[in-house]
Protein backbone atom coordinates (compact mmCIF):
# COMPACT_ATOMS: atom_id res chain seq x y z
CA UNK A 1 -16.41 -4.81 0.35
CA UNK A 2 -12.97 -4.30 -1.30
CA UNK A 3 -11.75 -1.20 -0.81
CA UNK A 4 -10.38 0.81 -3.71
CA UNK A 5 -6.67 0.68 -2.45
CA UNK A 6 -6.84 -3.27 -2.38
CA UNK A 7 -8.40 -3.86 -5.37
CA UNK A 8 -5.64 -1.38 -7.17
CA UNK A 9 -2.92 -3.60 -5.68
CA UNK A 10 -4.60 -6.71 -7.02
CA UNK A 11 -4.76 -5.55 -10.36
CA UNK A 12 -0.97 -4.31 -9.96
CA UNK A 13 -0.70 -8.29 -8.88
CA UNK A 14 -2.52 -9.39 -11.72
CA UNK A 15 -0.83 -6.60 -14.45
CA UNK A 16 2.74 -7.84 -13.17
CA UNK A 17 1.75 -12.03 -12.82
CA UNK A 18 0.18 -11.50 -16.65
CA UNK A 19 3.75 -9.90 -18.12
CA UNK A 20 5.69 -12.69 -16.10
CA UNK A 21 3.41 -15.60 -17.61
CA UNK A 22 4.05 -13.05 -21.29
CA UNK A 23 7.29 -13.43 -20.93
CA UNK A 24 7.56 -16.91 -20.78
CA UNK A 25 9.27 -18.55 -23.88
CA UNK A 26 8.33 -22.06 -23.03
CA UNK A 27 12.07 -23.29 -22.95
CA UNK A 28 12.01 -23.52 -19.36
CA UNK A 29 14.77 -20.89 -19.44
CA UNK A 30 13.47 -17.87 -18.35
CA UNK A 31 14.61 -14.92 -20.84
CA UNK A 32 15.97 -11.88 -19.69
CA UNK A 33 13.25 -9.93 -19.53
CA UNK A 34 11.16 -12.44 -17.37
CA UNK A 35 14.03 -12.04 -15.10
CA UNK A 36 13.22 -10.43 -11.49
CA UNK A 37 15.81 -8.14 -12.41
CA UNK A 38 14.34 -6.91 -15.35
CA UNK A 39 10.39 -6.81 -13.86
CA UNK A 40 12.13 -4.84 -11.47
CA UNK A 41 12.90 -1.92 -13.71
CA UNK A 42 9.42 -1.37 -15.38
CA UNK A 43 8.88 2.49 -13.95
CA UNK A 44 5.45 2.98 -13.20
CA UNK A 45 4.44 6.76 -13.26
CA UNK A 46 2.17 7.59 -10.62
CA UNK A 47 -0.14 8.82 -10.37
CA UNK A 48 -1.69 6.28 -12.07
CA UNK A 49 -5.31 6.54 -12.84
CA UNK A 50 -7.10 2.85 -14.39
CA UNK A 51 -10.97 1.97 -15.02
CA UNK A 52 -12.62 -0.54 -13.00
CA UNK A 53 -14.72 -3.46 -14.27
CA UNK A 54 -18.15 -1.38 -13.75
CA UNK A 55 -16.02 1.58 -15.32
CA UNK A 56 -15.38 3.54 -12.48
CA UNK A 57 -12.17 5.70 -13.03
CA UNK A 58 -9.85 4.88 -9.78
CA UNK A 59 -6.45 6.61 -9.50
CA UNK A 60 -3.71 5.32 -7.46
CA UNK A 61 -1.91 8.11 -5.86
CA UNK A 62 1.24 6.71 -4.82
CA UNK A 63 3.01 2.57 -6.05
CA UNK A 64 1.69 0.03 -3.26
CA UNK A 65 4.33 -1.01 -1.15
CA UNK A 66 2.88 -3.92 0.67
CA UNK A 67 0.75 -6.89 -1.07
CA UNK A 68 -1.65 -9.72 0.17
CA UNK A 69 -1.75 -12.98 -2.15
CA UNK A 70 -5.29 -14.09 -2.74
CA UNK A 71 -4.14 -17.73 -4.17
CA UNK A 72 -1.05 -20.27 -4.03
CA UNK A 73 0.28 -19.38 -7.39
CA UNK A 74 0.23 -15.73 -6.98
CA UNK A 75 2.07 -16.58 -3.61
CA UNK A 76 4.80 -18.41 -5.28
CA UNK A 77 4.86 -15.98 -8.52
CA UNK A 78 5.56 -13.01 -6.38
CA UNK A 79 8.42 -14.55 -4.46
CA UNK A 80 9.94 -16.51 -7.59
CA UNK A 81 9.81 -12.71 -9.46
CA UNK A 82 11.46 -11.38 -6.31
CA UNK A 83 8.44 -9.72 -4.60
CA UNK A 84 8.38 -11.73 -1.36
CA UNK A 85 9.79 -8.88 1.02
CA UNK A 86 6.17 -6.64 0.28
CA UNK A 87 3.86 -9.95 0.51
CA UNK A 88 2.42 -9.26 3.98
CA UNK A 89 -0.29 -11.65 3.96
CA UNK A 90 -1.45 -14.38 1.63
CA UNK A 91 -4.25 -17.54 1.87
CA UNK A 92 -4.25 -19.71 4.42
CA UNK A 93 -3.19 -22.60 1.27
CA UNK A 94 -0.28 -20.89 0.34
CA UNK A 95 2.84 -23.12 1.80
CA UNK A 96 5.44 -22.60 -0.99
CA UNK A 97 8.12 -21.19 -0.99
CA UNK A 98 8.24 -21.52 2.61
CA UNK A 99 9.03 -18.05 3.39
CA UNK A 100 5.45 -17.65 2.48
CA UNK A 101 4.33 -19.22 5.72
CA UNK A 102 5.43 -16.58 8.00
CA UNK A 103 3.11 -14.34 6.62
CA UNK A 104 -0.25 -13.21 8.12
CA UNK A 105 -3.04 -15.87 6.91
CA UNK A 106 -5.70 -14.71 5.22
CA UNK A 107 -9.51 -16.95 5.07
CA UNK A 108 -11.82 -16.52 2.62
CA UNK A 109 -14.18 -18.55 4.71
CA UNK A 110 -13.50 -16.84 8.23
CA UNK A 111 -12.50 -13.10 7.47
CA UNK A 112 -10.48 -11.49 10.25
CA UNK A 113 -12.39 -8.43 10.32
CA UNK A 114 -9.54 -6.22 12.13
């Protein structure tokens, strides 16, 4: 079972891939505010309570600091939007960038239950 910690940092994954893909003008150019730069300096408060998808009310005490990548293109989204140094783990597919490949794998199929 997920706990409620890791499921709060893979909505914060989800939250910040959604606003990169929003950001997105299609010119290939990214625009300012898609920049790393800018994703950066969205301020959080915390704090920061949310409703789960059964409607549970879970509050996140304090911004994650570390994150594990559940697929390839959230792998390569959070290092391309400048995220890489708090990826500790990510799926065992994920091979780009190639930073990504020192990090612990993670298998759906074979959990590590450590």
């Amino acid at each position: 079972m997920i706990s409620l910690v890791q499921r709060g940092l893979l909505l914060l994954a989800l939250v910040v891939l959604a606003a990169a893909v929003a950001c997105e003008d299609g010119g290939g150019e990214p625009t300012p505010e898609a920049s790393p730069a800018a994703l950066s300096a969205v301020q959080v408060p915390y704090p920061l309570a949310i409703v789960d998808s059964v409607g549970r009310e879970v509050t996140i005490e304090a911004e994650p600091q570390r994150i594990a990548s559940l697929s390839p293109a959230a792998t390569e989204v959070l290092f391309a939007m400048g995220a890489g140094d708090q990826v500790i783990a990510v799926d065992k597919f994920s091979n780009y960038p190639e930073e990504a490949t020192t990090r612990q794998q993670l298998d759906a199929y074979e959990p590590n239950l450590e």
